[in-house]
C-alpha atoms as a PDB file:
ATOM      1  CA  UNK A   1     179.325 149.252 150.806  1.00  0.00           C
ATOM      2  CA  UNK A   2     182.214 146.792 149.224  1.00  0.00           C
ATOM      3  CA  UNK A   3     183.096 148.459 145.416  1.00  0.00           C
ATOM      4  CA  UNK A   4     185.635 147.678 143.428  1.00  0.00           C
ATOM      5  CA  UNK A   5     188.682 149.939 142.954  1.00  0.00           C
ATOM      6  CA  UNK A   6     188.801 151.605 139.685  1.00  0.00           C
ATOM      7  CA  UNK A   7     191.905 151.556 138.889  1.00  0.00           C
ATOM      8  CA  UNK A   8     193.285 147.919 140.302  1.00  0.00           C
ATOM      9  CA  UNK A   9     189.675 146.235 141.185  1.00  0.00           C
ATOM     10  CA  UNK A  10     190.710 145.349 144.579  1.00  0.00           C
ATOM     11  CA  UNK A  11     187.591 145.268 146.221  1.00  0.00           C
ATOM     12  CA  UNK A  12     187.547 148.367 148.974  1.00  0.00           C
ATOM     13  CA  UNK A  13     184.948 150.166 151.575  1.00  0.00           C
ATOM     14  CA  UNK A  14     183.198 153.026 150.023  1.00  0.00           C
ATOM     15  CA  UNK A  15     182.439 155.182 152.891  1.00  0.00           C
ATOM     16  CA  UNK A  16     183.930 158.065 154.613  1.00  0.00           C
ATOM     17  CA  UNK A  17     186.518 155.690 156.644  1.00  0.00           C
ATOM     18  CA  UNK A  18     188.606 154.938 153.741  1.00  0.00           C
ATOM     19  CA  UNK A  19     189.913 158.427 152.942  1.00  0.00           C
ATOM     20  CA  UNK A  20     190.650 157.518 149.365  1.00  0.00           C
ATOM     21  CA  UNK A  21     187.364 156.260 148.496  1.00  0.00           C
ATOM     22  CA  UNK A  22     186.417 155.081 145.824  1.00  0.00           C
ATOM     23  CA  UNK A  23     190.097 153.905 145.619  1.00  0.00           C
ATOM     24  CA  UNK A  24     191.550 151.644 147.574  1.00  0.00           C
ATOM     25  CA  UNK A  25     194.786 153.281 148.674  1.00  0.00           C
ATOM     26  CA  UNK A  26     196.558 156.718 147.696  1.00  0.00           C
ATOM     27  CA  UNK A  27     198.438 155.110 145.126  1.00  0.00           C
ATOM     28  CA  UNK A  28     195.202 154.335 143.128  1.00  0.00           C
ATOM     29  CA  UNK A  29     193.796 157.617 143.908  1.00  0.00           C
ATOM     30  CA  UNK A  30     197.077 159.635 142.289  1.00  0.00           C
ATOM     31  CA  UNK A  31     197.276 157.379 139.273  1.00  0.00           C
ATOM     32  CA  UNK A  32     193.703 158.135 138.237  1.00  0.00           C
ATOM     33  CA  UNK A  33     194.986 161.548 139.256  1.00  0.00           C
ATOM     34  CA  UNK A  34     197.611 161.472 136.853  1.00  0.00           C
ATOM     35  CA  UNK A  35     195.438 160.041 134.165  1.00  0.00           C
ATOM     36  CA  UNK A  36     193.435 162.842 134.419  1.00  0.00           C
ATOM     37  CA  UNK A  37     196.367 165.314 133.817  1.00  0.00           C
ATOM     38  CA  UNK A  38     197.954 163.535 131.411  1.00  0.00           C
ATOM     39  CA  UNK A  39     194.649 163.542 128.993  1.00  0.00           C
ATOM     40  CA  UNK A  40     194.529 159.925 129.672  1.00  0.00           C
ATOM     41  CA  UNK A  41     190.358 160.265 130.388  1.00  0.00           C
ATOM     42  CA  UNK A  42     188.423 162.310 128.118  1.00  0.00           C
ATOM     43  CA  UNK A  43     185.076 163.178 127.928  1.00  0.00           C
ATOM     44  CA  UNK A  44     183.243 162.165 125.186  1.00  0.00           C
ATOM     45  CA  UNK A  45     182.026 164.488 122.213  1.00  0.00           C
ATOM     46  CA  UNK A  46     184.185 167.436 120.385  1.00  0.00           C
ATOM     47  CA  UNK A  47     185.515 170.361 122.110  1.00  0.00           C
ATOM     48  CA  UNK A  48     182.825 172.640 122.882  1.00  0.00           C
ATOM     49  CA  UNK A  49     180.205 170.829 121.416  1.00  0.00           C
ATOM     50  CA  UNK A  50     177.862 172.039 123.956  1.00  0.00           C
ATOM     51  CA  UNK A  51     178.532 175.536 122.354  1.00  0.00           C
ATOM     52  CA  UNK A  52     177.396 174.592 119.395  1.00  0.00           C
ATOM     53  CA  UNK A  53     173.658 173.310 120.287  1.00  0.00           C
ATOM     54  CA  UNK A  54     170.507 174.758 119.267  1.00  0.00           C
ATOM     55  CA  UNK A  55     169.038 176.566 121.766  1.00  0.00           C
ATOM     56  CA  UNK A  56     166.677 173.713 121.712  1.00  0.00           C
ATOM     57  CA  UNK A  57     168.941 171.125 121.983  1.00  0.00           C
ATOM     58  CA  UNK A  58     170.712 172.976 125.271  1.00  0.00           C
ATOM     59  CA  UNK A  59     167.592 172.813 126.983  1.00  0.00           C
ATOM     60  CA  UNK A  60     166.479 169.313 126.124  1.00  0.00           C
ATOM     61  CA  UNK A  61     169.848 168.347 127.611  1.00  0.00           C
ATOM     62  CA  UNK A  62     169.361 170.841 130.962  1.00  0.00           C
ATOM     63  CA  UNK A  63     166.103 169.031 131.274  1.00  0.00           C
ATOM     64  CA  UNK A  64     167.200 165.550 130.969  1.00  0.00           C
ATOM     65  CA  UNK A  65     169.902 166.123 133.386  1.00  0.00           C
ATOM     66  CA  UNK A  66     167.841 167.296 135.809  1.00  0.00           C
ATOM     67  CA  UNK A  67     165.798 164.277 135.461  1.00  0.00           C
ATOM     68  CA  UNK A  68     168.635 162.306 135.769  1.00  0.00           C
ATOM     69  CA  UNK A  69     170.095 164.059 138.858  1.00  0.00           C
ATOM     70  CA  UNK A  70     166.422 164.128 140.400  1.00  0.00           C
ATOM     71  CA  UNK A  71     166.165 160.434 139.769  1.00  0.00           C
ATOM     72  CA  UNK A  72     169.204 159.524 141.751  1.00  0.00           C
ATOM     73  CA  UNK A  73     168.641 161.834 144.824  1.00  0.00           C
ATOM     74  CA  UNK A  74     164.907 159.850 145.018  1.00  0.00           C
ATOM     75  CA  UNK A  75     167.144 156.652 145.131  1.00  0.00           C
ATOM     76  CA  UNK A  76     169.428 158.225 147.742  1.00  0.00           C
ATOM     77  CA  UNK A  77     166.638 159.110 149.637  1.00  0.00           C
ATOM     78  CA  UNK A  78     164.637 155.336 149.430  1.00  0.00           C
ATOM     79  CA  UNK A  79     167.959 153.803 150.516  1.00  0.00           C
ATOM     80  CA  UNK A  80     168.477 156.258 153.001  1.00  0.00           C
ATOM     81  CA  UNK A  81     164.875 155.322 154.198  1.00  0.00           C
ATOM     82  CA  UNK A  82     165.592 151.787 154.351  1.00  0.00           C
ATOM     83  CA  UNK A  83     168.596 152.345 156.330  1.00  0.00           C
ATOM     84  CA  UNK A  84     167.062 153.593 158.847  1.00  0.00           C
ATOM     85  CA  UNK A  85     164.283 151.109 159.360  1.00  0.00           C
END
């Protein structure tokens, strides 16, 4: 599968040939690196947010990331399916 590099765009293989996937070289793969440890990404919401959540709230989100995750291992498993055929 052809993706686009995150950091530069230049379109690259995403599979377990290129060992920098889903970069396109080492050089991509350490500046995202970098960004990383230099707070350059964050994840969104406060600081321990998830500390403060009902214990409601916690398990609505447990729930709907299961759903998520369980969603995209059924589309793993369809494409892996029509691989094969």
């Amino acid at each position: 599968m052809k993706v686009p590099c995150p950091i530069c765009g230049k379109i690259t293989e995403y599979s377990r040939e290129n060992p920098w996937r889903p970069f396109c070289s080492e050089r991509c793969k350490m500046i995202d690196l970098g960004e990383w440890g230099n707070d350059g990404y964050r994840i969104q919401g406060e600081p321990g947010s998830a500390d403060r959540m009902s214990p409601e709230e916690f398990e609505d989100a447990a729930r709907r990331a299961d759903e998520l995750e369980a969603r995209l291992d059924a589309g793993k498993q369809s494409g892996a399916r029509r691989r094969r055929r």
